[in-house]
Protein backbone atom coordinates (compact mmCIF):
# COMPACT_ATOMS: atom_id res chain seq x y z
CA UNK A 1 12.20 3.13 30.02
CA UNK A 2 14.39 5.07 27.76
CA UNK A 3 17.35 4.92 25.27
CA UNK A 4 18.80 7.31 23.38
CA UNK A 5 20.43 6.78 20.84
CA UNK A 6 18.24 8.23 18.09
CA UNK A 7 19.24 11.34 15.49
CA UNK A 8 17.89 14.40 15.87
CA UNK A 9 16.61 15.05 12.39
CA UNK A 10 14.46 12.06 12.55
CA UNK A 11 13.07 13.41 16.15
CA UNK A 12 12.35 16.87 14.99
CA UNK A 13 11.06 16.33 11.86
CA UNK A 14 9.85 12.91 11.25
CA UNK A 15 6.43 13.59 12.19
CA UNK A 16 5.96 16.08 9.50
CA UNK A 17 7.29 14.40 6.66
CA UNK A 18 5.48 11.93 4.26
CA UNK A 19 6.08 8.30 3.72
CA UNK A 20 5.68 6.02 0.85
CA UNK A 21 2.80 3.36 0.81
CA UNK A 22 4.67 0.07 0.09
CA UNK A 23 3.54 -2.39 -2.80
CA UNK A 24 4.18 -5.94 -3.83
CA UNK A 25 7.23 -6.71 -6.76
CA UNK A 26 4.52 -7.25 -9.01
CA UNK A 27 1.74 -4.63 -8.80
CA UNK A 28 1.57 -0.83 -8.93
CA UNK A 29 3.04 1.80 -11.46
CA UNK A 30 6.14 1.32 -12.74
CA UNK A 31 6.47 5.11 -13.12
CA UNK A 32 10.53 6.32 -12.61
CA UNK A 33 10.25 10.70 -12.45
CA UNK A 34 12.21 13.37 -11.71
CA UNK A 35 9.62 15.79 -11.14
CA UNK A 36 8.82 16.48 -14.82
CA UNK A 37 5.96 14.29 -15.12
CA UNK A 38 7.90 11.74 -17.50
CA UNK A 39 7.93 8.12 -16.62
CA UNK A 40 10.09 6.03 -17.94
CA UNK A 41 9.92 2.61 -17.38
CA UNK A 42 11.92 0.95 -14.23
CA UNK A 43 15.56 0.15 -14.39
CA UNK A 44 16.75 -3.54 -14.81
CA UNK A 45 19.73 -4.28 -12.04
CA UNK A 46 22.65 -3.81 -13.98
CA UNK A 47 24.47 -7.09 -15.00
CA UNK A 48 27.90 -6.21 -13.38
CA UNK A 49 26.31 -5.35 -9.51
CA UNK A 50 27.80 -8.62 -7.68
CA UNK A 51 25.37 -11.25 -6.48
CA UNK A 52 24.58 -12.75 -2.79
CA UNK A 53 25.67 -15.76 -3.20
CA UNK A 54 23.10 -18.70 -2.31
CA UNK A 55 20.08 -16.64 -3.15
CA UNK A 56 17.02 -17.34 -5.23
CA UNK A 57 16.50 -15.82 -8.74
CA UNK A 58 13.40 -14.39 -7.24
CA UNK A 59 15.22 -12.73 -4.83
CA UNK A 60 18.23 -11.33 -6.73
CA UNK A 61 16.69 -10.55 -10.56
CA UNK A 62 13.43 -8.55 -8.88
CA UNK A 63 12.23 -5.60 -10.55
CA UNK A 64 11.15 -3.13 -8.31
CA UNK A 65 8.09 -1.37 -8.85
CA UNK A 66 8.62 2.23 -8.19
CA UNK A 67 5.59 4.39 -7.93
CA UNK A 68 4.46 7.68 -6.61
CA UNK A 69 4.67 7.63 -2.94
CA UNK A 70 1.39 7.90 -0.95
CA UNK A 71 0.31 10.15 1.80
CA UNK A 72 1.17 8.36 5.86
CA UNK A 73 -1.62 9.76 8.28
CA UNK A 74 -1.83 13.70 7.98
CA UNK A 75 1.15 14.40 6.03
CA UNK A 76 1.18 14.62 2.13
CA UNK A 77 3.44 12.71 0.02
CA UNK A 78 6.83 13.92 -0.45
CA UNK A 79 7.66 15.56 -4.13
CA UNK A 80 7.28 14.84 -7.74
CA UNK A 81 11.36 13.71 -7.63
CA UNK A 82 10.83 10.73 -4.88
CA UNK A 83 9.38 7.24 -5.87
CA UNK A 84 8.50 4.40 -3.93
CA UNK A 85 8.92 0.52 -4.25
CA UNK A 86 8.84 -2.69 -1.75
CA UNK A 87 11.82 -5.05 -1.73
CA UNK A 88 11.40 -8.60 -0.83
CA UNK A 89 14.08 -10.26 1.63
CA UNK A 90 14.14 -13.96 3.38
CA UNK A 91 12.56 -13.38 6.80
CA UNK A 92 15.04 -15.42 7.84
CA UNK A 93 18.29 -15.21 6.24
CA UNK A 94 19.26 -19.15 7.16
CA UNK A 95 16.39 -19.91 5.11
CA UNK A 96 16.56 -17.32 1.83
CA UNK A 97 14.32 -20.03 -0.13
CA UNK A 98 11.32 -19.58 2.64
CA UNK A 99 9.03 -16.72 3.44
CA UNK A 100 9.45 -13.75 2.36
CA UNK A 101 8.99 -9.93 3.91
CA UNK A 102 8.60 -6.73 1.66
CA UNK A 103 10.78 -3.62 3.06
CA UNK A 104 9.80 0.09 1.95
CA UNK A 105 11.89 1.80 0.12
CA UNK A 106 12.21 5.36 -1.37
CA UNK A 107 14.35 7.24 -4.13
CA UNK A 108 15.17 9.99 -5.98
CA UNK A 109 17.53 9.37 -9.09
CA UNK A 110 20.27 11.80 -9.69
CA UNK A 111 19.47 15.34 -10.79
CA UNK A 112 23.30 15.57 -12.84
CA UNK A 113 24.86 14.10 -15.34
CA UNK A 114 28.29 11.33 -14.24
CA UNK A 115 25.75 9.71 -12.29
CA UNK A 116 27.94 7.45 -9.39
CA UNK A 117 25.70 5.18 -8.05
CA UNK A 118 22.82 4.87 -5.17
CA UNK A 119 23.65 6.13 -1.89
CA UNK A 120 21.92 4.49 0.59
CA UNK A 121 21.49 6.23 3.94
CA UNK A 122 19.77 4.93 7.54
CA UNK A 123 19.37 7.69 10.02
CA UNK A 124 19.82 6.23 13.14
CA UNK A 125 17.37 4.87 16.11
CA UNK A 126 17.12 2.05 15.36
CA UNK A 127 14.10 1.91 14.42
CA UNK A 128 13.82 5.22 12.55
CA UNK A 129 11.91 5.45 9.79
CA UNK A 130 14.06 6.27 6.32
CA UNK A 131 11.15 6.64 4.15
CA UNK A 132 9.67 9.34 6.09
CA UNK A 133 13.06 10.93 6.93
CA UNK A 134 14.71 10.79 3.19
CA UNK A 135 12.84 13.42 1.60
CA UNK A 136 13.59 15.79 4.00
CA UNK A 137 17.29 15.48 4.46
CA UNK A 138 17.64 16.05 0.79
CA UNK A 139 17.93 19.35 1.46
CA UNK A 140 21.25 18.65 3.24
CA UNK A 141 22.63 16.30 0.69
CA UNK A 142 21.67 18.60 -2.70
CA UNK A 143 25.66 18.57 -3.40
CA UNK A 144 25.48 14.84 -3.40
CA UNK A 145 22.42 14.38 -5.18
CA UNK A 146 23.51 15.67 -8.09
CA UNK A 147 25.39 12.95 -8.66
CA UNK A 148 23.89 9.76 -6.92
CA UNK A 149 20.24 8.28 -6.28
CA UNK A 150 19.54 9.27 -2.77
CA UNK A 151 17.96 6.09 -1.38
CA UNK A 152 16.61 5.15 2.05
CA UNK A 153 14.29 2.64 3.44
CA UNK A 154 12.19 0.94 6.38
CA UNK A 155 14.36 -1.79 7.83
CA UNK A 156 12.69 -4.43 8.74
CA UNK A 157 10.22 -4.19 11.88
CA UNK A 158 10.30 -0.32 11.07
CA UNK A 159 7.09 1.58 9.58
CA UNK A 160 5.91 0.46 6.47
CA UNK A 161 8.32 -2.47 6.67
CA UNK A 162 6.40 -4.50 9.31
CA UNK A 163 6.33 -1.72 12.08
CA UNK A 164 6.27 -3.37 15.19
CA UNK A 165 3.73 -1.48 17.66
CA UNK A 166 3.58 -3.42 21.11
CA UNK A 167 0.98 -1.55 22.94
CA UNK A 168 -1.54 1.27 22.74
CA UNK A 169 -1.74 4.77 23.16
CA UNK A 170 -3.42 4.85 26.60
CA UNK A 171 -0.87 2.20 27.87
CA UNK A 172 1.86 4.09 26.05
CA UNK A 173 0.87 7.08 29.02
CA UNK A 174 -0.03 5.08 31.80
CA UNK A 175 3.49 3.71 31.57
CA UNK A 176 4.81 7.24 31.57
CA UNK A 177 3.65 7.49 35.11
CA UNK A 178 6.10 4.80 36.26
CA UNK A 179 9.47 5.80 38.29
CA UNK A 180 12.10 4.92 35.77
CA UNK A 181 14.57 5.32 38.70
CA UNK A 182 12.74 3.17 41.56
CA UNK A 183 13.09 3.75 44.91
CA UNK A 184 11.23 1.17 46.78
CA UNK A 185 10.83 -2.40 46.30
CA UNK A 186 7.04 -1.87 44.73
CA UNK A 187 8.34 0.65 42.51
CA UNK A 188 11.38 -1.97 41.60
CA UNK A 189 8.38 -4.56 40.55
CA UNK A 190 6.31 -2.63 39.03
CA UNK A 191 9.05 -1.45 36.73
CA UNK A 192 10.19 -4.90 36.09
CA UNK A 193 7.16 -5.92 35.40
CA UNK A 194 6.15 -2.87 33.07
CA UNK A 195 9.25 -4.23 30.92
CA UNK A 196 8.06 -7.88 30.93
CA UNK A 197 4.93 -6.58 29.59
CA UNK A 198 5.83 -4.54 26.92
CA UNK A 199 7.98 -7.68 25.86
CA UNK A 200 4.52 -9.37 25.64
CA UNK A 201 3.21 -7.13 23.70
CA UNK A 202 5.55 -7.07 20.86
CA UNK A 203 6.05 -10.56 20.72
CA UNK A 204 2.55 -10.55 20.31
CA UNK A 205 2.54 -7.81 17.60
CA UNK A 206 5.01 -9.39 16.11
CA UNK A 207 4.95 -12.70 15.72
CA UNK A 208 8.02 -14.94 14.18
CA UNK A 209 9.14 -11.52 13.13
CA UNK A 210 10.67 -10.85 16.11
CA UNK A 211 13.40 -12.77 16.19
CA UNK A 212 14.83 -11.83 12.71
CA UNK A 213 14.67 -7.69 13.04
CA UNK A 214 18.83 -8.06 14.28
CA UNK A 215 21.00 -5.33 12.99
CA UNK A 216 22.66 -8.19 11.01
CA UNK A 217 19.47 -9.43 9.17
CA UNK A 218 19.35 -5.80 7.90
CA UNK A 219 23.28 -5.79 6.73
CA UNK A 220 22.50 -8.75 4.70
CA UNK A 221 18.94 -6.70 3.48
CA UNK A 222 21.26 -4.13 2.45
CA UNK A 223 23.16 -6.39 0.46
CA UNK A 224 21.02 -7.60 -1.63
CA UNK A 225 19.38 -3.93 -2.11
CA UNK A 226 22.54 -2.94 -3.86
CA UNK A 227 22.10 -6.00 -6.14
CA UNK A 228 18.86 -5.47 -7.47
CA UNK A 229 19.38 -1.47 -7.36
CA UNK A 230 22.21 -2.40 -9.81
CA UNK A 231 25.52 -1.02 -7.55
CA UNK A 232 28.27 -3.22 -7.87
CA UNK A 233 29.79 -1.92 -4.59
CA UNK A 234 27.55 -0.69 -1.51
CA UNK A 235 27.97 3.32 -1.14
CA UNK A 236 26.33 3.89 2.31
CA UNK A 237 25.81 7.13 4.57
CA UNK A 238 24.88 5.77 8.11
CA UNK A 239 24.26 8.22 10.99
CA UNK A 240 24.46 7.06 14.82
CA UNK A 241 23.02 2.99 15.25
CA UNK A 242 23.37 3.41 11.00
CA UNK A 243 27.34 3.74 12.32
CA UNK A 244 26.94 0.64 13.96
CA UNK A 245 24.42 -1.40 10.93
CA UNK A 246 27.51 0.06 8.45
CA UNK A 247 29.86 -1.50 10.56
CA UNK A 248 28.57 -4.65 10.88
CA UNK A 249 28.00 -4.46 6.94
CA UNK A 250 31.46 -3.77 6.34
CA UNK A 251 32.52 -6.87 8.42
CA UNK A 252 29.94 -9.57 6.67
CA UNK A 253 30.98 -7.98 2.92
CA UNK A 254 34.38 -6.44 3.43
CA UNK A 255 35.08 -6.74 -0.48
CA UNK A 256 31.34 -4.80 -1.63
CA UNK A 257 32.61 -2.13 0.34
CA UNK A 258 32.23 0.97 -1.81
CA UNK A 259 32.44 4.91 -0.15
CA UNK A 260 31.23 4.47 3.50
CA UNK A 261 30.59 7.40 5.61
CA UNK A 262 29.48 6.50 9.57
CA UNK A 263 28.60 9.80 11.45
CA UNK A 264 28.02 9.99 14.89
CA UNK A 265 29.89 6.92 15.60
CA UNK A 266 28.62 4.13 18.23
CA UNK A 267 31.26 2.23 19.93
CA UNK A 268 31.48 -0.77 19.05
CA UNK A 269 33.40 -2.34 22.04
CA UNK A 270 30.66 -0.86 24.35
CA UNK A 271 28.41 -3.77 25.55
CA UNK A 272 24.73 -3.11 27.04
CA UNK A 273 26.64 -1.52 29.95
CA UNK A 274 29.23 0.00 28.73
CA UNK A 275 27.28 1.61 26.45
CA UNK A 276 24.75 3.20 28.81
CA UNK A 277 28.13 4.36 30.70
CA UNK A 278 29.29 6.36 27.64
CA UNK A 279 25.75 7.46 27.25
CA UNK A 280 25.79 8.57 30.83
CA UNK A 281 29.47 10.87 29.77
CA UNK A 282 27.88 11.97 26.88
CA UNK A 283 25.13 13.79 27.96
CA UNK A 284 26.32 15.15 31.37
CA UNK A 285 29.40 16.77 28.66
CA UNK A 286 26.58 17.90 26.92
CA UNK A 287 24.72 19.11 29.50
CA UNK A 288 27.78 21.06 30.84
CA UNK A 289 28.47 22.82 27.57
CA UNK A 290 24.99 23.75 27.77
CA UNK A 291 25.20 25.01 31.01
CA UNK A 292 28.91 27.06 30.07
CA UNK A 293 27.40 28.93 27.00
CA UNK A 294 24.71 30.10 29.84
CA UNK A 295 27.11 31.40 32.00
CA UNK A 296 26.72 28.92 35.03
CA UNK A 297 29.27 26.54 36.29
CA UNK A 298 28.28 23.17 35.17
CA UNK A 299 28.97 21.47 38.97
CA UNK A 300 26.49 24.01 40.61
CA UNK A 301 23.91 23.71 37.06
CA UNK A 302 24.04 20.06 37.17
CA UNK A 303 23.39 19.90 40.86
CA UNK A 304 20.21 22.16 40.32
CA UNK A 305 18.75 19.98 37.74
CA UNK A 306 18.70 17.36 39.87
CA UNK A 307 17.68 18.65 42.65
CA UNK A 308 14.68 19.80 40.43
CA UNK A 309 14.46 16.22 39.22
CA UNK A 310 14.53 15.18 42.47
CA UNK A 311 11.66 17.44 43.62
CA UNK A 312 9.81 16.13 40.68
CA UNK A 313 9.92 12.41 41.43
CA UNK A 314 8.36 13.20 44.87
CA UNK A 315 5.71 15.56 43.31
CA UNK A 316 5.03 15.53 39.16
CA UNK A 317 4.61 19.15 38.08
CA UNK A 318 1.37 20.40 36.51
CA UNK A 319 1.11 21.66 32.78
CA UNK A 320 -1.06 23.59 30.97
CA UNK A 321 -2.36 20.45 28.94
CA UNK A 322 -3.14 18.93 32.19
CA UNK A 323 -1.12 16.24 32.23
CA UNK A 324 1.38 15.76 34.67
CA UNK A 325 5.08 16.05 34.31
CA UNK A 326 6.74 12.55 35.87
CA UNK A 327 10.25 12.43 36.78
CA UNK A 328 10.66 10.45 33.47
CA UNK A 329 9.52 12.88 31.31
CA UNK A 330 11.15 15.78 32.60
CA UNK A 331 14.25 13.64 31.87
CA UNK A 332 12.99 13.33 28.72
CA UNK A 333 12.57 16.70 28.02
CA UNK A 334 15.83 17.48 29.39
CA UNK A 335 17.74 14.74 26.73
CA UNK A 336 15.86 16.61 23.59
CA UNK A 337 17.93 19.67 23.07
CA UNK A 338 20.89 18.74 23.95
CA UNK A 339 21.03 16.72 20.54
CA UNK A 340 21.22 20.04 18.91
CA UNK A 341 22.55 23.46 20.08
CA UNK A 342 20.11 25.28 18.48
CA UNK A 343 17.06 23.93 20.86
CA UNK A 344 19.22 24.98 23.92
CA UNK A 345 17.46 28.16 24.15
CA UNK A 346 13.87 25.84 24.53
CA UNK A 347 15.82 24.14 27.28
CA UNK A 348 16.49 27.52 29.12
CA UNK A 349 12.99 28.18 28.71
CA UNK A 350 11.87 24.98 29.78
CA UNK A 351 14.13 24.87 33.02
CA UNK A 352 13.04 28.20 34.22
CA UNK A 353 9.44 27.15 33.95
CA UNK A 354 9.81 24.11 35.41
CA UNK A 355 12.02 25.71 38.45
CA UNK A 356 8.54 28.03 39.04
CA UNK A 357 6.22 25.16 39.01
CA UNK A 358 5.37 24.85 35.13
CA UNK A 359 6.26 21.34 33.79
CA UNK A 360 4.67 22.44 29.92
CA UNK A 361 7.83 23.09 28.53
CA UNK A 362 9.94 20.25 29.47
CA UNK A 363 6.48 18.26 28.50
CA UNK A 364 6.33 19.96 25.13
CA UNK A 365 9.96 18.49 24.85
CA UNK A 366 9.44 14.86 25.98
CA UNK A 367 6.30 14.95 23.91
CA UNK A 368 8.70 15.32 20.60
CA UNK A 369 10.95 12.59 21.61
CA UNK A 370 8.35 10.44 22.21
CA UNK A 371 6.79 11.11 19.16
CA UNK A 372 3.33 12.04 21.17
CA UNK A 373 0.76 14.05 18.98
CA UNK A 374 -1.39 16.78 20.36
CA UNK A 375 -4.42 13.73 20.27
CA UNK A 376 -2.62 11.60 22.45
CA UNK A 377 -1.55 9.09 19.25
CA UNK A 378 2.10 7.84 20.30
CA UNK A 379 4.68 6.82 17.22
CA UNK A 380 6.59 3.17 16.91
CA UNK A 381 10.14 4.36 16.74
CA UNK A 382 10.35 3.21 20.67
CA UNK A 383 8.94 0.00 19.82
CA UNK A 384 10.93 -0.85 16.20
CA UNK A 385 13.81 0.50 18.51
CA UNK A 386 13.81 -1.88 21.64
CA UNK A 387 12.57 -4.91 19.21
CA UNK A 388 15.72 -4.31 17.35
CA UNK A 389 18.31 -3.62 20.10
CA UNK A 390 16.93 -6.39 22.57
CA UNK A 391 17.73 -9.11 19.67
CA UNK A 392 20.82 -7.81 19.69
CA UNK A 393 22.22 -7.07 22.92
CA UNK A 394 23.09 -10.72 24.37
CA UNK A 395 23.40 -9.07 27.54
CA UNK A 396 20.65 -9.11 30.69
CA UNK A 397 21.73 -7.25 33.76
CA UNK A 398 20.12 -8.51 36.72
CA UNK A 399 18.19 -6.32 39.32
CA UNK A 400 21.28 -6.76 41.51
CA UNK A 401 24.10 -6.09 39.20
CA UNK A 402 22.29 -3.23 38.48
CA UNK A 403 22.13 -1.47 42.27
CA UNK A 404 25.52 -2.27 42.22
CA UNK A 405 26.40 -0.21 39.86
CA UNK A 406 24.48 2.86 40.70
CA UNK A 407 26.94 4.47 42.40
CA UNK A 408 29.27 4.41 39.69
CA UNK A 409 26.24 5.44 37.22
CA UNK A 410 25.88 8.55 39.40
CA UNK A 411 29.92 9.45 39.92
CA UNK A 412 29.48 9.83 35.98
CA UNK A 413 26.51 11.48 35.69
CA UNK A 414 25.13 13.16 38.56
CA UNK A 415 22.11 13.80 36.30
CA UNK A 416 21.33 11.09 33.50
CA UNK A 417 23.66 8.35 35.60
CA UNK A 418 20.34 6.78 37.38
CA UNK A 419 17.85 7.25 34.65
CA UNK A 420 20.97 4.86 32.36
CA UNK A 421 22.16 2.76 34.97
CA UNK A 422 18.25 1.93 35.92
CA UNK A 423 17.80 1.36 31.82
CA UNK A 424 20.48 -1.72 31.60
CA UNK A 425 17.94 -3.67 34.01
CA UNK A 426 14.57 -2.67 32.39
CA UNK A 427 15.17 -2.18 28.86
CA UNK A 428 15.50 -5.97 27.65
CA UNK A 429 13.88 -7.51 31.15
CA UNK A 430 12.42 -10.97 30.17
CA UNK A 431 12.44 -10.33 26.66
CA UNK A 432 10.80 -13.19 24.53
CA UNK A 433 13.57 -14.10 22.34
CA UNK A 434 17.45 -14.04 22.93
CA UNK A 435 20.08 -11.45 22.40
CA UNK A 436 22.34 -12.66 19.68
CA UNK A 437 25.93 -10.75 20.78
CA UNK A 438 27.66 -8.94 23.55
CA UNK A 439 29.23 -6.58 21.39
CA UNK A 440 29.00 -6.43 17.48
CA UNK A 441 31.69 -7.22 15.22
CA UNK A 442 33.21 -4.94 12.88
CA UNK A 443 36.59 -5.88 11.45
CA UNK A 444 36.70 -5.97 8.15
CA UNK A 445 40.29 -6.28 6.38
CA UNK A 446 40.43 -5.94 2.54
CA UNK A 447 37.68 -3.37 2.61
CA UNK A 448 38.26 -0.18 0.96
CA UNK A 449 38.74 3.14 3.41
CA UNK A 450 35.92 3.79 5.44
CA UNK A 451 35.30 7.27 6.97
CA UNK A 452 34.37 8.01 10.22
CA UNK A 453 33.12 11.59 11.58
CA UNK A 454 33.44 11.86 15.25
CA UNK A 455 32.08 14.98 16.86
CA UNK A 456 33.92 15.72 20.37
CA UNK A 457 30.43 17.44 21.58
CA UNK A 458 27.94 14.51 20.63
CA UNK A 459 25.72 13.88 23.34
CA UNK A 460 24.39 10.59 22.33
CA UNK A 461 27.33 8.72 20.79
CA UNK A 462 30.43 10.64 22.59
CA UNK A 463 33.22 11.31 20.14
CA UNK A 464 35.67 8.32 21.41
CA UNK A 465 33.45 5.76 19.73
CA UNK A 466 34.78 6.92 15.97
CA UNK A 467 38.67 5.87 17.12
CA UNK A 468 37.50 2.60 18.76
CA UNK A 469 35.42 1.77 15.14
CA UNK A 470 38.35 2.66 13.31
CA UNK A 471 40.45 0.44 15.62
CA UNK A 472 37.47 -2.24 15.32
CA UNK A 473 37.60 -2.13 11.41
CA UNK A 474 41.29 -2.35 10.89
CA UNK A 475 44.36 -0.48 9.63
CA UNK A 476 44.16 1.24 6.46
CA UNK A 477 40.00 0.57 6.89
CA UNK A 478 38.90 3.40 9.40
CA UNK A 479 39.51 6.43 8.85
CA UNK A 480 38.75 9.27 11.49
CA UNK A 481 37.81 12.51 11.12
CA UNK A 482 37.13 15.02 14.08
CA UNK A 483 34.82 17.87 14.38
CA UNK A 484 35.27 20.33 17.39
CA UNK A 485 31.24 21.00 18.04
CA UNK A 486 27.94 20.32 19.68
CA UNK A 487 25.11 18.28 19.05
CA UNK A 488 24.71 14.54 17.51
CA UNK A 489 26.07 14.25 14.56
CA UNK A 490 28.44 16.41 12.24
CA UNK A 491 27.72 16.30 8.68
CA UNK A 492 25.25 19.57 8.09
CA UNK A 493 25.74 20.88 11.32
CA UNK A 494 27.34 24.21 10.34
CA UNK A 495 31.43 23.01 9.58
CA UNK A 496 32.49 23.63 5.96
CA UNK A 497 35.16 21.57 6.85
CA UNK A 498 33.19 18.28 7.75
CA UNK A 499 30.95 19.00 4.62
CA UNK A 500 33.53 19.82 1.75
CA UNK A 501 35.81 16.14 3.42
CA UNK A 502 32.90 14.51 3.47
CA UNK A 503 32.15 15.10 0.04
CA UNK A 504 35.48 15.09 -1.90
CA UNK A 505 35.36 11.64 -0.29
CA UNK A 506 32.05 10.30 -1.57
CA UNK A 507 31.96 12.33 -5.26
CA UNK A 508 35.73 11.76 -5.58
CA UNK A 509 37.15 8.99 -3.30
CA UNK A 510 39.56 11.31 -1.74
CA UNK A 511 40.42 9.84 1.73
CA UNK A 512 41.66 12.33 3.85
CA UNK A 513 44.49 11.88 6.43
CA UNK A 514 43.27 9.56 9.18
CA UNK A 515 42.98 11.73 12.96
CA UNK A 516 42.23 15.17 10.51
CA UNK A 517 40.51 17.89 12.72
CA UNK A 518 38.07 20.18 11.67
CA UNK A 519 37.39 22.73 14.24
């Protein structure tokens, strides 16, 4: 089973970078550097940043104690600049007097001098980790981090933050070898039942956890992290499902709105359906600007993949690791590059290969999505990502509904339409604990101008989802801005344009005209 709405940073790269061992409010250093081997002690939240209201002193006067981040698995921590500290939040937010939860976070103060604020950025999945990914997108962000404390975190069922891993490594593969796209009534049940399973498994893993790791219980988390970071307003950088978190954030605090950039907007009218439909448009536009900058016409190209996906489902390539390629994972491999435009040429490679018999390529590229090692050890972004989504998405398409729209999943997408019209009836298939909304909600009048970057080449969250949040937040609240590429996302991506709006908006508050196009 697949979704994908993940960012491509965090796919590429997240596997390489270091996170930051968590530890309780009360223990560790309380060391605060900026990579000069000072350490001063750790900032009090400032006395203007705006409560939560009904909340606990222990909740809202925390210090955090920020220490040097440890080294995840093989990867060394990230540098002398970046400190790390655990937050505690309610586990569940009806109940902020009860249990508690700690969440990871991770920060580097500002390297100037008319220091803003923190910025606060989630990168998308869900379920991706910002601890790991922070350190590495600084790069990106030097402009702004001269003038605010980059910040990111593990929301909750994510990494260090109570990463939710439903099943094992070997299961993780055997699964692989199922037909996402079923063609007989066993294949229909074992699919089905695959799902049900998985569900199992993470409500094992989980425990009461699992039904309070909604995109809402991490709005309010966010809330009270500007509190104790000391920000009287909540200055936020969300990229693709962060589009949809900041929304959501926006609508529950409309007033603690601060500078809000959402790139790589989700729709927020979309329900489970409709969103696997956009999906569906996304990537087959994707696919055919792909297919254009190699000279072929995108009907006949498209037509060819799937004939070769076709051939594939009837008999799984071989690779040079040994392994075979399924169906699923050539699909898989397929969805990688088309996130960015610079991996295109690995899906040239990987096509011709796979046309001659050689599945290694598109493997090679499944592998990275799936966050598969060379030893076989699988990641939990997949697992934080469907815990998170299935509490959600109210929605449960039925077996039935779902053949019934097939046809209409294929008239949009002659090559992904199956793979996401299959996905609405397996992804949240007997899950454990109900979906909490069919669509989120987003208005929020009396907030201050929010921008949103759409990009009209975005596979995974197509470019009309940034009008319909504007619509969704309210006049004089969204503000659109359009970029005239390719891949997911904008911001970094190669346009001056986005970059220089983007930040005359966040180190200056200059709002630029809503509908500007940079192209």
């Amino acid at each position: 089973m697949m979704r994908f709405l993940r960012w491509t940073a965090a796919l590429a790269a997240g596997l390489l970078l270091a996170g930051c061992g968590g530890s309780s409010d009360g223990g560790g250093s309380r060391d605060e550097g900026k990579g000069t081997g000072s350490a001063p002690p750790s900032v009090s939240p400032s006395t203007t940043a705006s409560a939560p209201a009904g909340l606990p002193a222990s909740l809202t006067s925390q210090r955090l104690g920020w220490h040097r981040c440890e080294a995840t698995g093989t990867s060394s921590p990230p540098g002398d600049a970046w400190r790390c500290a655990t937050l505690k939040v309610p586990l569940d937010w009806s109940r902020p007097d009860g249990r508690t939860i700690g969440l990871a976070l991770v920060r580097a103060r500002a390297t100037g001098g008319d220091r803003i604020g923190s910025l606060l950025f989630n990168f998308g999945g869900p379920g991706g980790s910002g601890v790991s990914t922070m350190p590495y997108f600084e790069a990106s962000v030097s402009s702004l981090h001269k003038r605010y404390d980059l910040v990111s975190w593990d929301p909750r069922g994510v990494g260090a933050s109570g990463g939710v891993r439903c099943r094992g490594d070997r299961e993780i593969q055997a699964a692989e070898s199922l037909d996402a796209t079923p063609d007989t009534p066993a294949e229909e049940k074992a699919y089905l039942q695959d799902a049900t399973d998985f569900g199992k498994g993470c409500r094992k893993a989980a425990g009461p956890l699992l039904a309070h790791v909604s995109t809402t219980d991490t709005a309010r988390d966010m809330d009270l992290m500007r509190q104790v970071l000391g920000d009287d307003k909540l200055h936020y950088f969300g990229i693709s499902y962060g589009t949809e978190l900041g929304g959501v954030y926006a609508h529950l605090f409309p007033k603690r709105v601060g500078r809000l950039v959402l790139d790589a907007v989700v729709d927020p009218t979309a329900d489970t359906v409709g969103h696997a439909e956009n999906q569906a448009r996304g990537f087959q536009r994707a696919l055919d600007d792909y297919l254009k900058s190699t000279g072929q016409d995108p009907e006949q190209g498209s037509r060819k993949v799937a004939d070769l996906l076709t051939r594939i489902d009837a008999e799984p390539l071989p690779t040079s690791s040994g392994r075979k390629l399924t169906q699923t994972l050539a699909v898989t491999g397929i969805i990688l590059p088309l996130y960015s435009e610079s991996l295109w040429p690995r899906l040239t490679d990987a096509l011709t290969s796979a046309q001659r018999g050689d599945g290694s390529g598109l493997l090679a590229l499944a592998d990275e999505y799936n966050d598969r090692d060379a030893s076989g050890r699988y990641g939990t972004t997949t697992h934080s990502q469907r815990v998170i989504s299935c509490l959600d998405d109210e929605q449960r398409p039925t077996l039935a509904e779902t053949k019934r729209r097939l046809a209409e999943f294929r008239r949009i997408s002659p090559v992904f339409g199956d793979f996401l019209g299959w996905d609405t009836a397996g992804w949240c298939h007997d899950w454990p604990v109900p979906g909490q909304y069919e669509t989120p909600e987003v208005s929020a009048p009396g907030a201050a101008p929010i921008l949103l970057v759409g990009n009209t080449g975005d596979p995974a969250t197509p470019y009309e989802g940034a009008r319909r949040m504007a619509d969704e937040l309210g006049r004089g609240v969204g503000v659109e801005l359009t970029w005239k590429g390719e891949g997911h996302g904008a911001y970094g991506n190669g346009s001056d344009c986005v970059d220089s709006t983007v930040d005359a908006y966040l180190l200056n508050g200059t709002v630029p005209k809503d509908g500007k196009v940079c192209s």
